[in-house]
PDB file of N, CA and C in Angstrom:
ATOM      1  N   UNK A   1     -36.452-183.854 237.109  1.00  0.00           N
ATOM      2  CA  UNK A   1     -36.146-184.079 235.709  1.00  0.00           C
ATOM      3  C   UNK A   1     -34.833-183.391 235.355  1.00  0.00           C
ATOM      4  N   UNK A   2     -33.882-183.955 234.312  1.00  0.00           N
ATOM      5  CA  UNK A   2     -32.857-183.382 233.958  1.00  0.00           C
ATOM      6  C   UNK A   2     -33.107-182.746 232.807  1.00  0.00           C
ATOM      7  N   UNK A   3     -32.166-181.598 232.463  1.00  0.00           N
ATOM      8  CA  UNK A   3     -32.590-181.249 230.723  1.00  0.00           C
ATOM      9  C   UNK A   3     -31.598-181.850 230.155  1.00  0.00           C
ATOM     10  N   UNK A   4     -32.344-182.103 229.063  1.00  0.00           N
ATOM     11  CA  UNK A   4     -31.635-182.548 228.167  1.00  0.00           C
ATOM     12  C   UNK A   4     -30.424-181.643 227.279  1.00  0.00           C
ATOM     13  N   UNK A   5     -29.384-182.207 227.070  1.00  0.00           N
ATOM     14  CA  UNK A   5     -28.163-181.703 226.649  1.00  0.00           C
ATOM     15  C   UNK A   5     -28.060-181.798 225.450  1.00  0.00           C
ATOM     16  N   UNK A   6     -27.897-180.707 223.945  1.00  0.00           N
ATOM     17  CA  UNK A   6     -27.446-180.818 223.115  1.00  0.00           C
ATOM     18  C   UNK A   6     -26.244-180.814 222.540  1.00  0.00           C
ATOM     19  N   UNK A   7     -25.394-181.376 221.844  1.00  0.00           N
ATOM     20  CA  UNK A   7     -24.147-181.843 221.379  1.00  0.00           C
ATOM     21  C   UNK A   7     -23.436-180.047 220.914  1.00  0.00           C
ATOM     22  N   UNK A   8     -24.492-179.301 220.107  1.00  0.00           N
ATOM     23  CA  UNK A   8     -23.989-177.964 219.321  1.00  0.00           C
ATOM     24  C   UNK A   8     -24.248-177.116 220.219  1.00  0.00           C
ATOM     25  N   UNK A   9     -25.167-176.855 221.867  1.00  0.00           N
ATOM     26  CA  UNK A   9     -25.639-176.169 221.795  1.00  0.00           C
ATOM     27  C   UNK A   9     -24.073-175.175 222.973  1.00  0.00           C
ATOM     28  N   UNK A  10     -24.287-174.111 223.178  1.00  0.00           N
ATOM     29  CA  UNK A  10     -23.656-173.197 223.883  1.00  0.00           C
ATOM     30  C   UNK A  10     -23.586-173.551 225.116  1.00  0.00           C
ATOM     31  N   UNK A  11     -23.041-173.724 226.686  1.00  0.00           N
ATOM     32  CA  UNK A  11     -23.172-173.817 227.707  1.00  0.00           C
ATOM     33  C   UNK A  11     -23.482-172.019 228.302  1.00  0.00           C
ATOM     34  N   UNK A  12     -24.814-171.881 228.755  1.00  0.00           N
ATOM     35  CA  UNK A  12     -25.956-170.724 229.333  1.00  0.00           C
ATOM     36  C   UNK A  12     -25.688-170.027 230.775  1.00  0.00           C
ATOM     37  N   UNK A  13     -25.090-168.695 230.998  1.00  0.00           N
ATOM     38  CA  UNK A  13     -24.895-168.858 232.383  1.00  0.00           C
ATOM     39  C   UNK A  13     -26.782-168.161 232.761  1.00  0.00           C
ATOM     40  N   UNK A  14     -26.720-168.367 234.101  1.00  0.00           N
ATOM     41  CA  UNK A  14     -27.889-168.099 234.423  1.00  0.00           C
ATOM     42  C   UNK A  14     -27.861-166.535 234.777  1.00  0.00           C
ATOM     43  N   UNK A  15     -28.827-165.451 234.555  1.00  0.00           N
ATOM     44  CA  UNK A  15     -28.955-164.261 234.050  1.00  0.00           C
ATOM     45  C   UNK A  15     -28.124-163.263 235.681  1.00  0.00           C
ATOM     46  N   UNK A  16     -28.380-163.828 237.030  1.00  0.00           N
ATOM     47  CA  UNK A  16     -28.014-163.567 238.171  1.00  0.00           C
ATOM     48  C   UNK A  16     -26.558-163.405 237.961  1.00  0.00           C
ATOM     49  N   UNK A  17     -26.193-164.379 237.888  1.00  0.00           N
ATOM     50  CA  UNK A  17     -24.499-164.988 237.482  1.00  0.00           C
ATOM     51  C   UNK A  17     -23.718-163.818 236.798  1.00  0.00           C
ATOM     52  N   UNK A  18     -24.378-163.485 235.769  1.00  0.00           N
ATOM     53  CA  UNK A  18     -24.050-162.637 235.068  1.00  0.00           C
ATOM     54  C   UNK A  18     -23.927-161.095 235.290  1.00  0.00           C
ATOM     55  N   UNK A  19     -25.170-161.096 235.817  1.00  0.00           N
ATOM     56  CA  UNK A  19     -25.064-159.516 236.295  1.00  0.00           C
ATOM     57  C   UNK A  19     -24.346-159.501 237.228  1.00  0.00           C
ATOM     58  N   UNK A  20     -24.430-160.591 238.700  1.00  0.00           N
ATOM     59  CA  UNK A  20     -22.568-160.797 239.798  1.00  0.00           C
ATOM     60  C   UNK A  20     -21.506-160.147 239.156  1.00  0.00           C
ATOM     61  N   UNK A  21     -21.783-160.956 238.326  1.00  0.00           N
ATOM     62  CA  UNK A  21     -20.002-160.838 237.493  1.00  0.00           C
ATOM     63  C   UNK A  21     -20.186-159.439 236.563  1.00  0.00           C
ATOM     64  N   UNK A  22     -20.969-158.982 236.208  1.00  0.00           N
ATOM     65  CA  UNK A  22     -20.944-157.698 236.017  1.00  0.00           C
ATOM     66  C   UNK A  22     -20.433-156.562 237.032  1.00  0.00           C
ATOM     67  N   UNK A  23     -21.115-156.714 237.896  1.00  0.00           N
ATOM     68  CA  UNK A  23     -21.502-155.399 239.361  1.00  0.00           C
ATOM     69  C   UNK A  23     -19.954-155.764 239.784  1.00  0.00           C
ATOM     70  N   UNK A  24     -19.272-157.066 239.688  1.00  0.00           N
ATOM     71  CA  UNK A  24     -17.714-157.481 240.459  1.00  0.00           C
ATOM     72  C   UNK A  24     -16.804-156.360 239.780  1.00  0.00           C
ATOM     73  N   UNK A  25     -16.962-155.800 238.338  1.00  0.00           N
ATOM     74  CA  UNK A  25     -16.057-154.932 237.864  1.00  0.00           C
ATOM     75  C   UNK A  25     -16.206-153.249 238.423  1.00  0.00           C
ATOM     76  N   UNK A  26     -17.088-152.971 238.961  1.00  0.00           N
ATOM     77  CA  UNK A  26     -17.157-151.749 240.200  1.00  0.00           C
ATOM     78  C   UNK A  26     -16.514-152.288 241.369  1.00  0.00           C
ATOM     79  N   UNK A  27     -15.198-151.688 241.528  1.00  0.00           N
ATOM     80  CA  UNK A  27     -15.075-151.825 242.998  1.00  0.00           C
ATOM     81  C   UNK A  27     -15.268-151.380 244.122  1.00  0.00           C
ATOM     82  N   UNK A  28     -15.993-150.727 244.111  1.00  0.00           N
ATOM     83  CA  UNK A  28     -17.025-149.855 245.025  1.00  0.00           C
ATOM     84  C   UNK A  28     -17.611-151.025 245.696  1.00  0.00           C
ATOM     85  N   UNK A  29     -18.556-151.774 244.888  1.00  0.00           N
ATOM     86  CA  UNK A  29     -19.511-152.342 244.953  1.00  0.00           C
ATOM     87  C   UNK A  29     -18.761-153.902 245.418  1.00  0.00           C
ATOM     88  N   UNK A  30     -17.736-154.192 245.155  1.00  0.00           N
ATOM     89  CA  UNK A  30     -17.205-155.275 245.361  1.00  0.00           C
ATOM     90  C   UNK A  30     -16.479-155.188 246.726  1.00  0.00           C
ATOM     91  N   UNK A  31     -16.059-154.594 246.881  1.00  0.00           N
ATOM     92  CA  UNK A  31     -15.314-154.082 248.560  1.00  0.00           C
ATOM     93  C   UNK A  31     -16.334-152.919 248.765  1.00  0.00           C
ATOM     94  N   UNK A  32     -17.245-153.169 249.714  1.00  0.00           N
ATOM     95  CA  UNK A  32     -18.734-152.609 250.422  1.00  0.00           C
ATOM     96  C   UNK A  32     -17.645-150.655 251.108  1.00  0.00           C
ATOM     97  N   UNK A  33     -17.644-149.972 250.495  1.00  0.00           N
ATOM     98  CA  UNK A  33     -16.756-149.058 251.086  1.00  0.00           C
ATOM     99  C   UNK A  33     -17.518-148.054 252.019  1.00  0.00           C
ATOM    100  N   UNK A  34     -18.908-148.238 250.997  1.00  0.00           N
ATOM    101  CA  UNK A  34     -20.002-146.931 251.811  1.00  0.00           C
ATOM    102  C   UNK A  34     -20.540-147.564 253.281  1.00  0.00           C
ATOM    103  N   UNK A  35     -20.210-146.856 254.288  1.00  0.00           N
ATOM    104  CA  UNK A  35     -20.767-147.347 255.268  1.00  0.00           C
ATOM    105  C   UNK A  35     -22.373-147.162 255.717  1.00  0.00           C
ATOM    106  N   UNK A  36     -22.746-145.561 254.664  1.00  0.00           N
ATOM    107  CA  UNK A  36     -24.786-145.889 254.848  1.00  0.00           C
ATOM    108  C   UNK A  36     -25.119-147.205 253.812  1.00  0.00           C
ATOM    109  N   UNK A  37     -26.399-147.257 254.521  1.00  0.00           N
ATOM    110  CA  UNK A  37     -27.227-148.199 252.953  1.00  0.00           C
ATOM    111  C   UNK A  37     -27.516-147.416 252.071  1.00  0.00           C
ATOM    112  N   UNK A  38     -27.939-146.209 252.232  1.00  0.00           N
ATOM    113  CA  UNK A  38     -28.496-145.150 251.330  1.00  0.00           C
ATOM    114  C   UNK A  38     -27.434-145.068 250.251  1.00  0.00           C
ATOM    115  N   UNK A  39     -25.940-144.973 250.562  1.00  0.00           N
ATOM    116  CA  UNK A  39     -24.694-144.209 249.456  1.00  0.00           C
ATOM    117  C   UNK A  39     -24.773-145.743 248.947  1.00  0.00           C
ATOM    118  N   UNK A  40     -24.770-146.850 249.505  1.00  0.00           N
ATOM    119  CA  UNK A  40     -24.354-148.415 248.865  1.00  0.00           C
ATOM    120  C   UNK A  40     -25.391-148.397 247.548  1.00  0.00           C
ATOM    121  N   UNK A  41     -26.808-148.464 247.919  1.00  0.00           N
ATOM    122  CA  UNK A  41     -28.163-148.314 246.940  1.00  0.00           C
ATOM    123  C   UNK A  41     -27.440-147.215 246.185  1.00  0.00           C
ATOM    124  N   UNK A  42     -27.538-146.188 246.208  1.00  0.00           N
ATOM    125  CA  UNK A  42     -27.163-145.063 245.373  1.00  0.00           C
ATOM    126  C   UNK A  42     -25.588-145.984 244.419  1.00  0.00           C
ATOM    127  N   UNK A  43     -25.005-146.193 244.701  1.00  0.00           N
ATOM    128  CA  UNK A  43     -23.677-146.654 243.924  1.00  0.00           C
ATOM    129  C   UNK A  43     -24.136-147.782 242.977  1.00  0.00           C
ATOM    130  N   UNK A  44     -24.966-148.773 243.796  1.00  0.00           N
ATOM    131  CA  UNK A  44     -25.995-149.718 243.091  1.00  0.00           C
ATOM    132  C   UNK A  44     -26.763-149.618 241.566  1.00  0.00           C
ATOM    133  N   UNK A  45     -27.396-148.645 242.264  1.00  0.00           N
ATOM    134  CA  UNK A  45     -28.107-148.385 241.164  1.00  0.00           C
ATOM    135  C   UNK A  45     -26.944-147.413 240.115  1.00  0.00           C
ATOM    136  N   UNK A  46     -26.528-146.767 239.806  1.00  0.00           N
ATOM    137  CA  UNK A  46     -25.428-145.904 239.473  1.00  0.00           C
ATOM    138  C   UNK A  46     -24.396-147.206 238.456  1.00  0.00           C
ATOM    139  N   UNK A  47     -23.941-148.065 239.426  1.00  0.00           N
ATOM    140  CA  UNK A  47     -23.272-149.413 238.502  1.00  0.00           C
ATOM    141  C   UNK A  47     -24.619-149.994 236.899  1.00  0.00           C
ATOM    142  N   UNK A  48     -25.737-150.331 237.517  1.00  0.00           N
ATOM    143  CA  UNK A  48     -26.198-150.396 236.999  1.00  0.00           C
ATOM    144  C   UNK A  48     -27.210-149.888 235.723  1.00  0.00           C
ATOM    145  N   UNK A  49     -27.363-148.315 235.829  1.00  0.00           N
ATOM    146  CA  UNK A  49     -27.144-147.369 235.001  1.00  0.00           C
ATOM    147  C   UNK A  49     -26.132-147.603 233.774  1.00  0.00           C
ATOM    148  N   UNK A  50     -25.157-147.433 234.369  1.00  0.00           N
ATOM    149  CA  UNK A  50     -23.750-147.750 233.605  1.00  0.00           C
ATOM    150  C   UNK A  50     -23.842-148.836 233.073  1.00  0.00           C
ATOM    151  N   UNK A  51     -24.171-149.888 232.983  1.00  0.00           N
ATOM    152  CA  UNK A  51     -24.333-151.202 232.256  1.00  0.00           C
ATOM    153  C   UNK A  51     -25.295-151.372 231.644  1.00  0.00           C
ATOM    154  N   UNK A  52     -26.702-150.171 232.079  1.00  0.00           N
ATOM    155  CA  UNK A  52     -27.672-150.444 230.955  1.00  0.00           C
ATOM    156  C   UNK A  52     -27.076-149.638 229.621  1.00  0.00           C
ATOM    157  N   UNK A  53     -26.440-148.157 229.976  1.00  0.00           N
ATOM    158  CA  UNK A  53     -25.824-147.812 229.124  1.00  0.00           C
ATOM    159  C   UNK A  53     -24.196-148.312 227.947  1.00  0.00           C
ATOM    160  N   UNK A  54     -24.050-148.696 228.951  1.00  0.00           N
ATOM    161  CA  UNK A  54     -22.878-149.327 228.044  1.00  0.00           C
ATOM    162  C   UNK A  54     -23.774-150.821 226.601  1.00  0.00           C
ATOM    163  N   UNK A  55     -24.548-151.366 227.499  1.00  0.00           N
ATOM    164  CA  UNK A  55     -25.616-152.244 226.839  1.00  0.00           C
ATOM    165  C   UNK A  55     -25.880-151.797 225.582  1.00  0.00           C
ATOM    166  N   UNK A  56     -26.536-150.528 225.688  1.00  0.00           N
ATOM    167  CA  UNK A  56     -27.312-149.724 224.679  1.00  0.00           C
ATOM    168  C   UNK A  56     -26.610-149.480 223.410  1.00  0.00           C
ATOM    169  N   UNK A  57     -24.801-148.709 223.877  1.00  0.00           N
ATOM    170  CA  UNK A  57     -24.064-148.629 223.310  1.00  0.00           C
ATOM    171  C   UNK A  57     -23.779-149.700 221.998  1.00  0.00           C
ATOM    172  N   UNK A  58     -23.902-150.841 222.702  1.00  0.00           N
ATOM    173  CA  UNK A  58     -22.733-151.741 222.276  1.00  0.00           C
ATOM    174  C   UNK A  58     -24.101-152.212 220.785  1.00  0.00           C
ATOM    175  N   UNK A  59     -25.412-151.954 220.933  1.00  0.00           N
ATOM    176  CA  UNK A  59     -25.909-153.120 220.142  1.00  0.00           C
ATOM    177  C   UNK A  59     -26.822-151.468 218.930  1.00  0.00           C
TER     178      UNK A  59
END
């Protein structure tokens, strides 16, 4: 089935997409620099920290 398209409505990115393109503005995280998994996870989560906070901020 296709969805149906409204004329007014916004074009939606999908929620994945978004957070990509979030985590792409760490460049840590975008050029893999840590060579453990442990420091990569740790930076991971750390980016994402930072974006729940900035989130919080903003609203």
């Amino acid at each position: 089935m296709r969805a149906k398209h409204h004329a007014n409505a916004k074009a939606r990115r999908w929620v994945v997409e978004a957070d990509h393109a979030w985590t792409n503005r760490f460049r840590d995280l975008l050029i893999r620099w840590a060579k453990k998994p442990a420091n990569y996870l740790a930076l991971t989560h750390f980016a994402f920290g930072i974006m729940a906070w900035r989130q919080c901020l903003s609203r």
